[in-house]
N, C-alpha and C. Protein backbone atom coordinates (compact mmCIF):
# COMPACT_ATOMS: atom_id res chain seq x y z
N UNK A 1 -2.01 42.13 18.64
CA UNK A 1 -1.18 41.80 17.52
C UNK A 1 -0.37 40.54 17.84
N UNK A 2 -0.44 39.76 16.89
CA UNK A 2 1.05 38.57 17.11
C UNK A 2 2.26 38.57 16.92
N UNK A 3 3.03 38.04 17.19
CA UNK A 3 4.20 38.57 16.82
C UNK A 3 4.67 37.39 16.09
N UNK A 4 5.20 37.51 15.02
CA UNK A 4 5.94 35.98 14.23
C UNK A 4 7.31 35.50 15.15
N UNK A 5 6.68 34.43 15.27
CA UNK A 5 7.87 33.56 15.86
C UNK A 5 8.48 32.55 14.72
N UNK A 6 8.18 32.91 13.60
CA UNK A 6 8.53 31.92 12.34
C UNK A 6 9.67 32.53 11.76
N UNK A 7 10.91 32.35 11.62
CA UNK A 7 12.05 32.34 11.14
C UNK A 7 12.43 31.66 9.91
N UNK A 8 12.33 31.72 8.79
CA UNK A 8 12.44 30.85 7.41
C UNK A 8 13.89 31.45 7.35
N UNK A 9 14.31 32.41 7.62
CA UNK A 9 16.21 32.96 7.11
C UNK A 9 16.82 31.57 7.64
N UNK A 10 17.00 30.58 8.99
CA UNK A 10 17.40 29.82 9.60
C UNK A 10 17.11 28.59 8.69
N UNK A 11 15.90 28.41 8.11
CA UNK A 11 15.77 27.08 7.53
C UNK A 11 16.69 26.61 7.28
N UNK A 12 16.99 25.03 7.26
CA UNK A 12 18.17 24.13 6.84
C UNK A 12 17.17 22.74 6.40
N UNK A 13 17.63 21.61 5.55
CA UNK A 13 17.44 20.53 5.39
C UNK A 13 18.45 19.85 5.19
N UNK A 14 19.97 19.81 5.83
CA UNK A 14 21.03 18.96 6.14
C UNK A 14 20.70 17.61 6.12
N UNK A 15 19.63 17.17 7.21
CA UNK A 15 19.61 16.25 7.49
C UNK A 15 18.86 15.52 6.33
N UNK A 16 18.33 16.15 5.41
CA UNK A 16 17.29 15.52 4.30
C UNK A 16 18.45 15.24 3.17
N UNK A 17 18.00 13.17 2.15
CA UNK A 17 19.10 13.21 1.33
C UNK A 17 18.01 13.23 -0.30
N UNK A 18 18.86 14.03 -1.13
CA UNK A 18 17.44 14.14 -1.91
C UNK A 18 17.68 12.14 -2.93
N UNK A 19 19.19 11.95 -2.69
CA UNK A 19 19.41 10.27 -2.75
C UNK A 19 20.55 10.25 -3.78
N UNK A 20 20.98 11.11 -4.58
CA UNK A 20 21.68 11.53 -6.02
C UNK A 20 22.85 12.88 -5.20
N UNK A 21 23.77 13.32 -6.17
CA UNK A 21 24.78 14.10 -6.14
C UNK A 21 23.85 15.40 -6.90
N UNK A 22 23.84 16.70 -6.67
CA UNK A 22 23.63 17.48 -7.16
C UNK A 22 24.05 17.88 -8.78
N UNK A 23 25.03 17.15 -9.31
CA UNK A 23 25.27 16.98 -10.69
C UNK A 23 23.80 15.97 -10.85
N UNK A 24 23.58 14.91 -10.40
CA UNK A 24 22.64 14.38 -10.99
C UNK A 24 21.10 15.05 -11.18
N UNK A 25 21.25 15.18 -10.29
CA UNK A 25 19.98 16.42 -9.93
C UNK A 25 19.17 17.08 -11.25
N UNK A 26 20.96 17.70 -10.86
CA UNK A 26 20.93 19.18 -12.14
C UNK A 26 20.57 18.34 -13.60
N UNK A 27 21.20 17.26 -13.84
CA UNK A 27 21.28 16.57 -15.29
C UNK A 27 19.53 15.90 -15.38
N UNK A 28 18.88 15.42 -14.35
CA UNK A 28 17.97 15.29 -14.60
C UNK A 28 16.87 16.41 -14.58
N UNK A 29 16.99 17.13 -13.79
CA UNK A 29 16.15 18.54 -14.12
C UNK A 29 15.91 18.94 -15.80
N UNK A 30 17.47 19.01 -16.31
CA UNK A 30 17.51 19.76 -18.04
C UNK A 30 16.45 18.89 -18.85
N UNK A 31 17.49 17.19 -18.55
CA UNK A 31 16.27 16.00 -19.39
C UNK A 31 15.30 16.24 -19.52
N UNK A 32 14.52 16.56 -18.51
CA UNK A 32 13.07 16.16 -18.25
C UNK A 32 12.74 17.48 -18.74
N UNK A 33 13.44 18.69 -18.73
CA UNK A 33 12.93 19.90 -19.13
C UNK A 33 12.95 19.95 -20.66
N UNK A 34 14.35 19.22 -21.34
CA UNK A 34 14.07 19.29 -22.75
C UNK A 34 14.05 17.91 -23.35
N UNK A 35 14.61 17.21 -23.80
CA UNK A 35 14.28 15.93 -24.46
C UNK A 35 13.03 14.58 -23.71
N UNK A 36 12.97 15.01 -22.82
CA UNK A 36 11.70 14.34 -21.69
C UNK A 36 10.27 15.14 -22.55
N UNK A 37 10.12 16.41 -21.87
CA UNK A 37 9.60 17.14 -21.85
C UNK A 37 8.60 17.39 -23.92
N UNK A 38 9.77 17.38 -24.77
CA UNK A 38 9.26 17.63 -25.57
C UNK A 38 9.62 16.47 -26.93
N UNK A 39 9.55 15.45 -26.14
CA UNK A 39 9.14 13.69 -26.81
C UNK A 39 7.68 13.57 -27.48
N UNK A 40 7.51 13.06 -28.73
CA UNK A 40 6.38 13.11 -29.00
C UNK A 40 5.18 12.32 -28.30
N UNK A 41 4.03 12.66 -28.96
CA UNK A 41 3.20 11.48 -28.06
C UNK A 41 2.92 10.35 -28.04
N UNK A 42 3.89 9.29 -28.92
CA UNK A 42 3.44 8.23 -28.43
C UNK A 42 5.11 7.25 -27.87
N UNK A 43 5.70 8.16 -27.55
CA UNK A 43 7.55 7.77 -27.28
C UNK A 43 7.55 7.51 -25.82
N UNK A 44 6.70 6.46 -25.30
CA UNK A 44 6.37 6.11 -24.10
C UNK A 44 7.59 4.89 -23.69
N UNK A 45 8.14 4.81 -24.42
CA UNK A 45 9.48 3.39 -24.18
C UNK A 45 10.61 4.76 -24.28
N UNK A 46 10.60 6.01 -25.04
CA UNK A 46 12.16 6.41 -25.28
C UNK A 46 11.92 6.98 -23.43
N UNK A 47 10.17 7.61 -22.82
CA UNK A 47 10.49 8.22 -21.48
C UNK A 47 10.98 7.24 -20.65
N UNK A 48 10.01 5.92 -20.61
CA UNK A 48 10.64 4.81 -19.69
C UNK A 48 11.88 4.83 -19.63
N UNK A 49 12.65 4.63 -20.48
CA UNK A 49 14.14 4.68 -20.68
C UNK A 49 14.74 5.39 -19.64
N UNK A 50 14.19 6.82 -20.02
CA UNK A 50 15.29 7.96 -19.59
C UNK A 50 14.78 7.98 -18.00
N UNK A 51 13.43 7.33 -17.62
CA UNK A 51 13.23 7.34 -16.12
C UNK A 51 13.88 6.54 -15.25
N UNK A 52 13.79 5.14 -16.39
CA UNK A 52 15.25 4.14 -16.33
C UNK A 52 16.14 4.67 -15.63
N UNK A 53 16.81 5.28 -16.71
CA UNK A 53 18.56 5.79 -16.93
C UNK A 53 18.64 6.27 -15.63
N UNK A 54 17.50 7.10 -15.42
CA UNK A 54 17.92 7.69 -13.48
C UNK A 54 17.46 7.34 -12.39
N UNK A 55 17.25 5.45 -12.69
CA UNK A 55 16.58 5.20 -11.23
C UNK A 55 15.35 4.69 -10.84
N UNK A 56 14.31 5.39 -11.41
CA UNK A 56 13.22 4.67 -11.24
C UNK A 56 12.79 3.49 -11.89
N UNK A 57 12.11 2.59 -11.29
CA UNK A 57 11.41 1.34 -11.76
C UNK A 57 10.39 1.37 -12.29
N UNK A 58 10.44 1.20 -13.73
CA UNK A 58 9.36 1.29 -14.75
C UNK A 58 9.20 0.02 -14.99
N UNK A 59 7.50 -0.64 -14.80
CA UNK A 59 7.43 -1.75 -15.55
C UNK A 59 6.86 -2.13 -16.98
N UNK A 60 6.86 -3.41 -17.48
CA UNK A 60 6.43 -3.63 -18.65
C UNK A 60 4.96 -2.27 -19.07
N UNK A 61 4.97 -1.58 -20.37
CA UNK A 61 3.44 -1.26 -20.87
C UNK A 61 3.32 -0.01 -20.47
N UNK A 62 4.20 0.63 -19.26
CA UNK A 62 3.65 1.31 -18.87
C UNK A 62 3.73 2.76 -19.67
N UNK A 63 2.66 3.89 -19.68
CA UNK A 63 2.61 4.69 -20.61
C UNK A 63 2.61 5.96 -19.99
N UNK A 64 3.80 6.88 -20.22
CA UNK A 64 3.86 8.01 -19.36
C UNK A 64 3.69 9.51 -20.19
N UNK A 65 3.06 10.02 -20.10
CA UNK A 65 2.97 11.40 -21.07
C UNK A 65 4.30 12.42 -21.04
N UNK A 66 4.57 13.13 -22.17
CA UNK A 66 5.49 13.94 -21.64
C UNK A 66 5.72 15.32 -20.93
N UNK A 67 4.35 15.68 -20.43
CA UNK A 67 4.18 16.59 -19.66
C UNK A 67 4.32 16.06 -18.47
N UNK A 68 4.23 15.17 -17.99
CA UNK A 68 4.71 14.53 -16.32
C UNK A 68 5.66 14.98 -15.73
N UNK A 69 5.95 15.42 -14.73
CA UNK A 69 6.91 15.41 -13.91
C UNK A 69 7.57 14.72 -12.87
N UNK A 70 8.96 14.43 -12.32
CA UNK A 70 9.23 13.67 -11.43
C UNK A 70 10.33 14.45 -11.13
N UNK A 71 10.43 14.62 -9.59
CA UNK A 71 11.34 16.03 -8.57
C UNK A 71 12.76 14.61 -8.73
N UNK A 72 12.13 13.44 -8.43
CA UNK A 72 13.85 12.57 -8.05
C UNK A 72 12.83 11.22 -8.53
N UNK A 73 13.52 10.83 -9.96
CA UNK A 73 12.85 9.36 -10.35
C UNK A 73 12.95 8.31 -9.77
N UNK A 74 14.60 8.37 -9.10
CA UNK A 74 15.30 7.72 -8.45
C UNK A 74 14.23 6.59 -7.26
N UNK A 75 13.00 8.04 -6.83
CA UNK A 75 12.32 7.66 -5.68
C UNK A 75 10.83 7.26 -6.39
N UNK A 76 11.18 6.74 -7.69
CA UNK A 76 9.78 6.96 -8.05
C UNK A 76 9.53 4.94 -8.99
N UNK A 77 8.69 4.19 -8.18
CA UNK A 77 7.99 2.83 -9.07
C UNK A 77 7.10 3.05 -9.70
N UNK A 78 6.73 2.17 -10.80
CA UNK A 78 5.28 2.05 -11.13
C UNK A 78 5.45 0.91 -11.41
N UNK A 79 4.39 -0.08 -11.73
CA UNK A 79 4.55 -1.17 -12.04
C UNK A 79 3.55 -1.26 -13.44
N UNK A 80 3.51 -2.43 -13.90
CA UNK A 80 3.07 -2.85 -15.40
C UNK A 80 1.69 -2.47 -15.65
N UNK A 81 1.96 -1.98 -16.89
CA UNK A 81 0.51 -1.11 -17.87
C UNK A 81 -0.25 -0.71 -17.01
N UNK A 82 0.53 0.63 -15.83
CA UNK A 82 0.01 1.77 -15.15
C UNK A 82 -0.25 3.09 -16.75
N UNK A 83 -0.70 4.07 -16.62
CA UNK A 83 -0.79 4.95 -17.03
C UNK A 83 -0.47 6.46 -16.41
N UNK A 84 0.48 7.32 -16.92
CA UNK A 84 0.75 8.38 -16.07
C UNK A 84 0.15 9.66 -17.21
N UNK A 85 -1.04 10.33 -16.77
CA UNK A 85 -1.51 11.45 -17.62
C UNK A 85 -0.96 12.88 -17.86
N UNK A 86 -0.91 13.41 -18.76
CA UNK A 86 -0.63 14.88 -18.89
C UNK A 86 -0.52 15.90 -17.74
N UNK A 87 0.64 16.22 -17.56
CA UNK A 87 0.76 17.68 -15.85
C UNK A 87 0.86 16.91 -14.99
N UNK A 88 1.03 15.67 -14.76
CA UNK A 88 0.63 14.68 -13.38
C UNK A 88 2.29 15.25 -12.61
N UNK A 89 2.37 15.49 -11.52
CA UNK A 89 3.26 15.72 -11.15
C UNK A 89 3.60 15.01 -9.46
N UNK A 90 4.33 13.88 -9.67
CA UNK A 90 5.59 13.68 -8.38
C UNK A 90 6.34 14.04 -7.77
N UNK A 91 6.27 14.65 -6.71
CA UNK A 91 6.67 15.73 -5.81
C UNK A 91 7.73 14.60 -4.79
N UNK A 92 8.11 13.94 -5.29
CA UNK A 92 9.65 12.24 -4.63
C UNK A 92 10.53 12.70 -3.75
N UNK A 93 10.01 13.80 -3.03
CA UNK A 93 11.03 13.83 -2.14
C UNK A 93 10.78 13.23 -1.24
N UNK A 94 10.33 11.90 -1.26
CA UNK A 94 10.28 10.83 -0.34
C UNK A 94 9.68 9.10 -1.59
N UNK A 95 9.42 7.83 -1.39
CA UNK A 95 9.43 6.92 -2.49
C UNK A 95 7.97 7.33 -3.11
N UNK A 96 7.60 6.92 -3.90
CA UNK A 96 6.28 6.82 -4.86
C UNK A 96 6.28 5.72 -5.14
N UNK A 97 5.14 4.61 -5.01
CA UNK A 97 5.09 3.45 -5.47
C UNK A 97 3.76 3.22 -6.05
N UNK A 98 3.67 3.20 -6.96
CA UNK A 98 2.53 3.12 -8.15
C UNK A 98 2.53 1.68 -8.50
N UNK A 99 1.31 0.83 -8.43
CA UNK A 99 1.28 -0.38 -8.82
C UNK A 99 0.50 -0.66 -9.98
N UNK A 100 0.63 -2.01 -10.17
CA UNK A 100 0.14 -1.83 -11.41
C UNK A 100 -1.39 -2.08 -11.93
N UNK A 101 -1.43 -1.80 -13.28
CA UNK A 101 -2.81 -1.76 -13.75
C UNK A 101 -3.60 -0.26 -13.14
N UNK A 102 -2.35 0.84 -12.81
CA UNK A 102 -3.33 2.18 -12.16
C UNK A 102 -3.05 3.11 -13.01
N UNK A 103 -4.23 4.29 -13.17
CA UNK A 103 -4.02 5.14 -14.09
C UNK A 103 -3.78 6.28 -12.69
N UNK A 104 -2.84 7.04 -13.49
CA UNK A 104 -3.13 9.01 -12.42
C UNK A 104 -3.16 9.64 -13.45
N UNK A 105 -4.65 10.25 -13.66
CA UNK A 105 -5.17 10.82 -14.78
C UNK A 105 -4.61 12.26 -14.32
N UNK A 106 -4.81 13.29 -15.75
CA UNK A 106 -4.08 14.25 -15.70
C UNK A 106 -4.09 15.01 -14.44
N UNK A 107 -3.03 16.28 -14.54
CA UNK A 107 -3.10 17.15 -13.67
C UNK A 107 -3.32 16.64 -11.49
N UNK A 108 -2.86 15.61 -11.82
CA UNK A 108 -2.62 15.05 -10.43
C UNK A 108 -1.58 15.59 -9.81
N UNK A 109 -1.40 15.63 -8.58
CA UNK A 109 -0.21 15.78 -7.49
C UNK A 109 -0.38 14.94 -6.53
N UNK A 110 1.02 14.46 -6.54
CA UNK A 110 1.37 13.49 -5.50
C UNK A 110 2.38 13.93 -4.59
N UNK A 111 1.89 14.34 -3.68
CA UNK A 111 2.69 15.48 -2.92
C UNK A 111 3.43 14.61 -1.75
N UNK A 112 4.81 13.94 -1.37
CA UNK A 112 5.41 13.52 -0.28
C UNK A 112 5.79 14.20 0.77
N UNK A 113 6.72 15.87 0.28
CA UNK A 113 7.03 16.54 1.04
C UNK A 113 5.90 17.78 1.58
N UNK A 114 6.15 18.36 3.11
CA UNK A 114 5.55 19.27 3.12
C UNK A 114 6.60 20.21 4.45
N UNK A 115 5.92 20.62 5.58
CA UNK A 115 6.89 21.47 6.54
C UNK A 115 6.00 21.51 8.34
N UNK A 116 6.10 21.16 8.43
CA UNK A 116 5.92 20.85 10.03
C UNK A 116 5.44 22.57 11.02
N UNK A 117 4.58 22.66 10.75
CA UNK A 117 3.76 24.39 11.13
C UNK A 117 4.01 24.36 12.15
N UNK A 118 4.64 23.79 13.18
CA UNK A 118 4.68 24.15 13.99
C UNK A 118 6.27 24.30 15.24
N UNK A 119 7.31 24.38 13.72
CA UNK A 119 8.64 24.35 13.97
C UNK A 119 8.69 25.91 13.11
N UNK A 120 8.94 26.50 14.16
CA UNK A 120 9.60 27.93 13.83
C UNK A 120 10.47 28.17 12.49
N UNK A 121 11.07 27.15 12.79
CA UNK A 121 12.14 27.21 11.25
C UNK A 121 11.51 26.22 10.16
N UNK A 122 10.84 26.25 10.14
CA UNK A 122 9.90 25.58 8.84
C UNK A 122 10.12 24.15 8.27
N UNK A 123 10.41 23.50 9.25
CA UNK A 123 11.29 22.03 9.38
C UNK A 123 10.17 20.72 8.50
N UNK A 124 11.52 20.66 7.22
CA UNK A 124 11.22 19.79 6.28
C UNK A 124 10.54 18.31 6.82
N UNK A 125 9.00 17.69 6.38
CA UNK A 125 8.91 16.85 6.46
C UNK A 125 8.66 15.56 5.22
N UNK A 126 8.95 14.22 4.85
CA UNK A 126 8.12 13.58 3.78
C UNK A 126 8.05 12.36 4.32
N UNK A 127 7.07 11.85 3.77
CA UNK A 127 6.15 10.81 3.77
C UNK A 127 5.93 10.08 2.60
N UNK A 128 6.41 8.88 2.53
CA UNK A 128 5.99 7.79 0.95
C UNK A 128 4.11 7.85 0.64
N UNK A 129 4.14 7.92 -0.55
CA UNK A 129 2.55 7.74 -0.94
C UNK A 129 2.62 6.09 -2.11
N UNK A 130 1.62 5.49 -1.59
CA UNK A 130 1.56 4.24 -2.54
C UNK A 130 0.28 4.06 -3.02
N UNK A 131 0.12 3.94 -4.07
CA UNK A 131 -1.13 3.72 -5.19
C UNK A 131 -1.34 1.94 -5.32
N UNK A 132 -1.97 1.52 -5.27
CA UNK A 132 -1.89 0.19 -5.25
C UNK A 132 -2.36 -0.85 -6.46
N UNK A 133 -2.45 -1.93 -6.85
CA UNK A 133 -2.55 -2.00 -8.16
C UNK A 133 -4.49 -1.78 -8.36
N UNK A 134 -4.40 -1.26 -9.53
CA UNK A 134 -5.63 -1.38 -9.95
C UNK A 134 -6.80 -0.16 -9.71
N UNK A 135 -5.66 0.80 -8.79
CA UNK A 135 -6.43 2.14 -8.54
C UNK A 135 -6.65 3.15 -9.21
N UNK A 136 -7.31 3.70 -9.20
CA UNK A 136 -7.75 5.19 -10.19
C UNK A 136 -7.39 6.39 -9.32
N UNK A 137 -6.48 7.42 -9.82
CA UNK A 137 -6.72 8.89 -9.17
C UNK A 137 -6.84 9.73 -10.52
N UNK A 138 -8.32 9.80 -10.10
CA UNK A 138 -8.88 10.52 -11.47
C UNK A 138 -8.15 12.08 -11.48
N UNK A 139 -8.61 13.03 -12.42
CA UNK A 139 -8.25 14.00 -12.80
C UNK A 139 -8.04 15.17 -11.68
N UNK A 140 -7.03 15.63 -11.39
CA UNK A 140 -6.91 17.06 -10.98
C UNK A 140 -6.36 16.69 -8.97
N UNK A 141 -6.29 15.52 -8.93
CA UNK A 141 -6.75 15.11 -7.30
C UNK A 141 -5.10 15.32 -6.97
N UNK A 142 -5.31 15.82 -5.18
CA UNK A 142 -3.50 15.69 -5.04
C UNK A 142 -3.84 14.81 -3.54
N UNK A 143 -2.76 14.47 -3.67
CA UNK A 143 -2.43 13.38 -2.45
C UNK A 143 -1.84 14.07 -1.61
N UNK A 144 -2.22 13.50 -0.19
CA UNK A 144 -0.68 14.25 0.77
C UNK A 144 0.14 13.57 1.16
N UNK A 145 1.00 13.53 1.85
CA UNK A 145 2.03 13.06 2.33
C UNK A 145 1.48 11.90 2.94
N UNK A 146 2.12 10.12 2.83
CA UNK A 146 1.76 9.44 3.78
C UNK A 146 0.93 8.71 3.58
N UNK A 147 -0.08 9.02 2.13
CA UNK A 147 -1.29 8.50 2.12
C UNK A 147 -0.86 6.88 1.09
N UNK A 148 -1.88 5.85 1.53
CA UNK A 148 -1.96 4.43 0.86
C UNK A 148 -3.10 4.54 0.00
N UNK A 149 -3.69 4.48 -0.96
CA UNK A 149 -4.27 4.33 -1.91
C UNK A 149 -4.57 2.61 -2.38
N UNK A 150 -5.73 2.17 -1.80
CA UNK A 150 -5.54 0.72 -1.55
C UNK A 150 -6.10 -0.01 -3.42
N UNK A 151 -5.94 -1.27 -3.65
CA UNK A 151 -6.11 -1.98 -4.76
C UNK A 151 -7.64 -1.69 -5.19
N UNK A 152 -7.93 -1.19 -6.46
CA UNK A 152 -9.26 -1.10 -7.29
C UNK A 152 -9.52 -0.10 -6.71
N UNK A 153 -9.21 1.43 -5.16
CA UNK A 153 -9.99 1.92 -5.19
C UNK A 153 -10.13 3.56 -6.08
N UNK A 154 -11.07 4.14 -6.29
CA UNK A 154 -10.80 5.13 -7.10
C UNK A 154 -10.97 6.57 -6.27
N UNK A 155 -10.32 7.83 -6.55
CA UNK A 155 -10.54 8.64 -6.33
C UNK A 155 -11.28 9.95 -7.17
N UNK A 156 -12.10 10.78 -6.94
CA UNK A 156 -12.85 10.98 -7.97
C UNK A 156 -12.44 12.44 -8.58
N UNK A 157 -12.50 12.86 -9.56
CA UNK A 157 -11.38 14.21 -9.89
C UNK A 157 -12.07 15.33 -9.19
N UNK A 158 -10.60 16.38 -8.62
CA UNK A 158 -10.95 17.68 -8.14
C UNK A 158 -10.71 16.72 -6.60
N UNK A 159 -10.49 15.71 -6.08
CA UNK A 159 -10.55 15.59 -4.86
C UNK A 159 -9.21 16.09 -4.15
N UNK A 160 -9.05 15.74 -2.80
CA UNK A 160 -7.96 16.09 -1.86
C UNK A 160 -8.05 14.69 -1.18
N UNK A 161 -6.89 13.93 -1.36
CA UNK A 161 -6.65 12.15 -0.48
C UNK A 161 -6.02 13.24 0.80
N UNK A 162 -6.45 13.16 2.05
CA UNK A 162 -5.47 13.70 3.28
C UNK A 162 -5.69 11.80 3.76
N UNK A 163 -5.85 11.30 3.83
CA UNK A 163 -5.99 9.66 4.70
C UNK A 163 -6.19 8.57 3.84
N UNK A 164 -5.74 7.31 4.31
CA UNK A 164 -5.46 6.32 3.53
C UNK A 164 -6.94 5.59 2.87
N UNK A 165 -6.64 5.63 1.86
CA UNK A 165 -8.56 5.08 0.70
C UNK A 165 -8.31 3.46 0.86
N UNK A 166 -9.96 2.91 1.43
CA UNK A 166 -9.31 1.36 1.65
C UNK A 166 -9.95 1.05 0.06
N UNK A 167 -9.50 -0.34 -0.32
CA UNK A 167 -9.39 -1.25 -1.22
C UNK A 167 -11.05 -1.19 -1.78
N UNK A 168 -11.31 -0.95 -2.84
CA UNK A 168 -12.44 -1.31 -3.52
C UNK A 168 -13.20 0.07 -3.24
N UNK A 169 -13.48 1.10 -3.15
CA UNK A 169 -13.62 2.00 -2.61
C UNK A 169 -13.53 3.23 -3.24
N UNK A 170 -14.52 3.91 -3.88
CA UNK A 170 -15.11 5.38 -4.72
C UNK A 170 -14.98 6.66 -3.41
N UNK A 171 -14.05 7.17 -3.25
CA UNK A 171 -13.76 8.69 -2.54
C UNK A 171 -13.74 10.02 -3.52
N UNK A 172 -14.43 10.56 -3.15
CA UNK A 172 -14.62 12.20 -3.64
C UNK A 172 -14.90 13.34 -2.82
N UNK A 173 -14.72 14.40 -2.95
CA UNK A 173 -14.73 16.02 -2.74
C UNK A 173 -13.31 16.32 -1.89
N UNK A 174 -13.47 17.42 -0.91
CA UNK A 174 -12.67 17.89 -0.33
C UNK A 174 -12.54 17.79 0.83
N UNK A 175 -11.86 17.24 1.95
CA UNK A 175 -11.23 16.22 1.98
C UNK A 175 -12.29 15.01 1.13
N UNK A 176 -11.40 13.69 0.25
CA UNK A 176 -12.52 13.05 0.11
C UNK A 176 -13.13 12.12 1.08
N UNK A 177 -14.15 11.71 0.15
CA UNK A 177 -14.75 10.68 1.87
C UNK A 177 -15.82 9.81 0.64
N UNK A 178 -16.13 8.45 1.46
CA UNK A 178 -16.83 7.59 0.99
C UNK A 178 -17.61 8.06 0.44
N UNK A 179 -17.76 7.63 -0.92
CA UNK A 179 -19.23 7.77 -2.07
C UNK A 179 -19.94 5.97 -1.89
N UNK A 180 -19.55 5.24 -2.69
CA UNK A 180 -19.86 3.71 -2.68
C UNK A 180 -18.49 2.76 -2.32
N UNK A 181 -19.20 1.62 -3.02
CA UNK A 181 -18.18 0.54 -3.67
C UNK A 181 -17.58 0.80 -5.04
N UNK A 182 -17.09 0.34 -5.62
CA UNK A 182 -16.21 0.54 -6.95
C UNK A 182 -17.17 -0.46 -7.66
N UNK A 183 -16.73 -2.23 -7.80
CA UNK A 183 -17.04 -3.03 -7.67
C UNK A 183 -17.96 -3.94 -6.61
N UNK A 184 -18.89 -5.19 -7.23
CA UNK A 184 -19.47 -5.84 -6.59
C UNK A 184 -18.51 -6.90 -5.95
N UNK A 185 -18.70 -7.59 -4.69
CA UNK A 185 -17.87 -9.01 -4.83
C UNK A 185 -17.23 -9.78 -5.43
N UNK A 186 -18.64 -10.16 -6.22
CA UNK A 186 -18.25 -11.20 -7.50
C UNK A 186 -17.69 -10.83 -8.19
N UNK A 187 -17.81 -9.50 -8.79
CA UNK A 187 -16.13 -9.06 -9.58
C UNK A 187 -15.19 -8.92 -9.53
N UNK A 188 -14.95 -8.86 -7.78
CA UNK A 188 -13.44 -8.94 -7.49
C UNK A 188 -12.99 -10.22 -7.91
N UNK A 189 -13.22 -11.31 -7.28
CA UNK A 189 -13.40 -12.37 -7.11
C UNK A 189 -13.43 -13.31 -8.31
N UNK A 190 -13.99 -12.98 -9.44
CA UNK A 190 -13.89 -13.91 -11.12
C UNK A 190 -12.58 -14.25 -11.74
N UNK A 191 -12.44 -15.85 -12.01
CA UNK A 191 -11.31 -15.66 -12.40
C UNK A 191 -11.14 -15.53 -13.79
């Protein structure tokens, strides 16, 4: 038999800052739960706004659904005429940097935080994830902690990113792993 040496009663994250005052927290939690949350569908400037209002860097175009989620916007970029799909959810307890011209098609997770298995007390870890411009994370895919998501490449839905996807570059299944190219040369390359 084993015996648990895992203690979760002890857990602490002192040292973790979520970046905001717990009033803010709380005030963005409700937003996003009611006037975020149930914005019609095409009030993609009133969400920018309110992602605005708390922090995050929204650029020109960009179109966010109102089923999205974001844990701390504060920690959260995108840059110009990205697309954020239905259920997509930002897990910011560390930065998100979304560049532009990228879609994260629905039901995505972008997971920063996770817990270190091998600290008894279940010791909080996060890691920034960056999407780069021009990338695809197709439907249903979650990221882990840490991971770079390089320019044009795509990920294919239902996948798992555990390691960084280089530039130009079709990844799929579980963990994913090289399928092709995205693009030829010459298409990168046209001006």
């Amino acid at each position: 038999m084993i015996r648990s040496i895992v203690n979760i009663k002890i857990y602490k994250q002192s040292e973790y800052s979520r970046g905001r005052s717990n009033l803010v927290v709380l005030t963005w939690w409700f937003l996003q739960g009611t006037i975020f949350r149930f914005s019609i569908h095409n009030m993609y400037k009133w969400r920018n706004f309110l992602l605005r209002l708390f922090g995050a860097q929204i650029g020109t175009g960009v179109q966010i659904r109102s089923s999205a989620k974001f844990t701390y916007p504060w920690k959260v970029s995108i840059g110009d005429y990205s697309w954020i799909g239905d259920d997509v959810k930002f897990y910011s307890l560390d930065q998100i940097t979304i560049g532009s011209n990228c879609v994260i098609s629905q039901e995505s997770y972008l997971c920063t935080g996770s817990h270190d298995i091998q600290d008894p007390h279940f010791g909080l870890i996060t890691k920034p994830i960056v999407v780069k411009d021009g990338a695809w994370v197709a439907s249903d895919v979650f990221v882990y902690p840490g991971v770079t998501i390089h320019e044009m490449a795509v990920i294919a839905a239902r996948s798992t990113v555990t390691k960084d996807i280089p530039a130009n570059e079709v990844h799929a299944g579980s963990p994913a792993k090289y399928v092709k190219k995205r693009f030829g040369e010459e298409v990168l390359y046209e001006e």
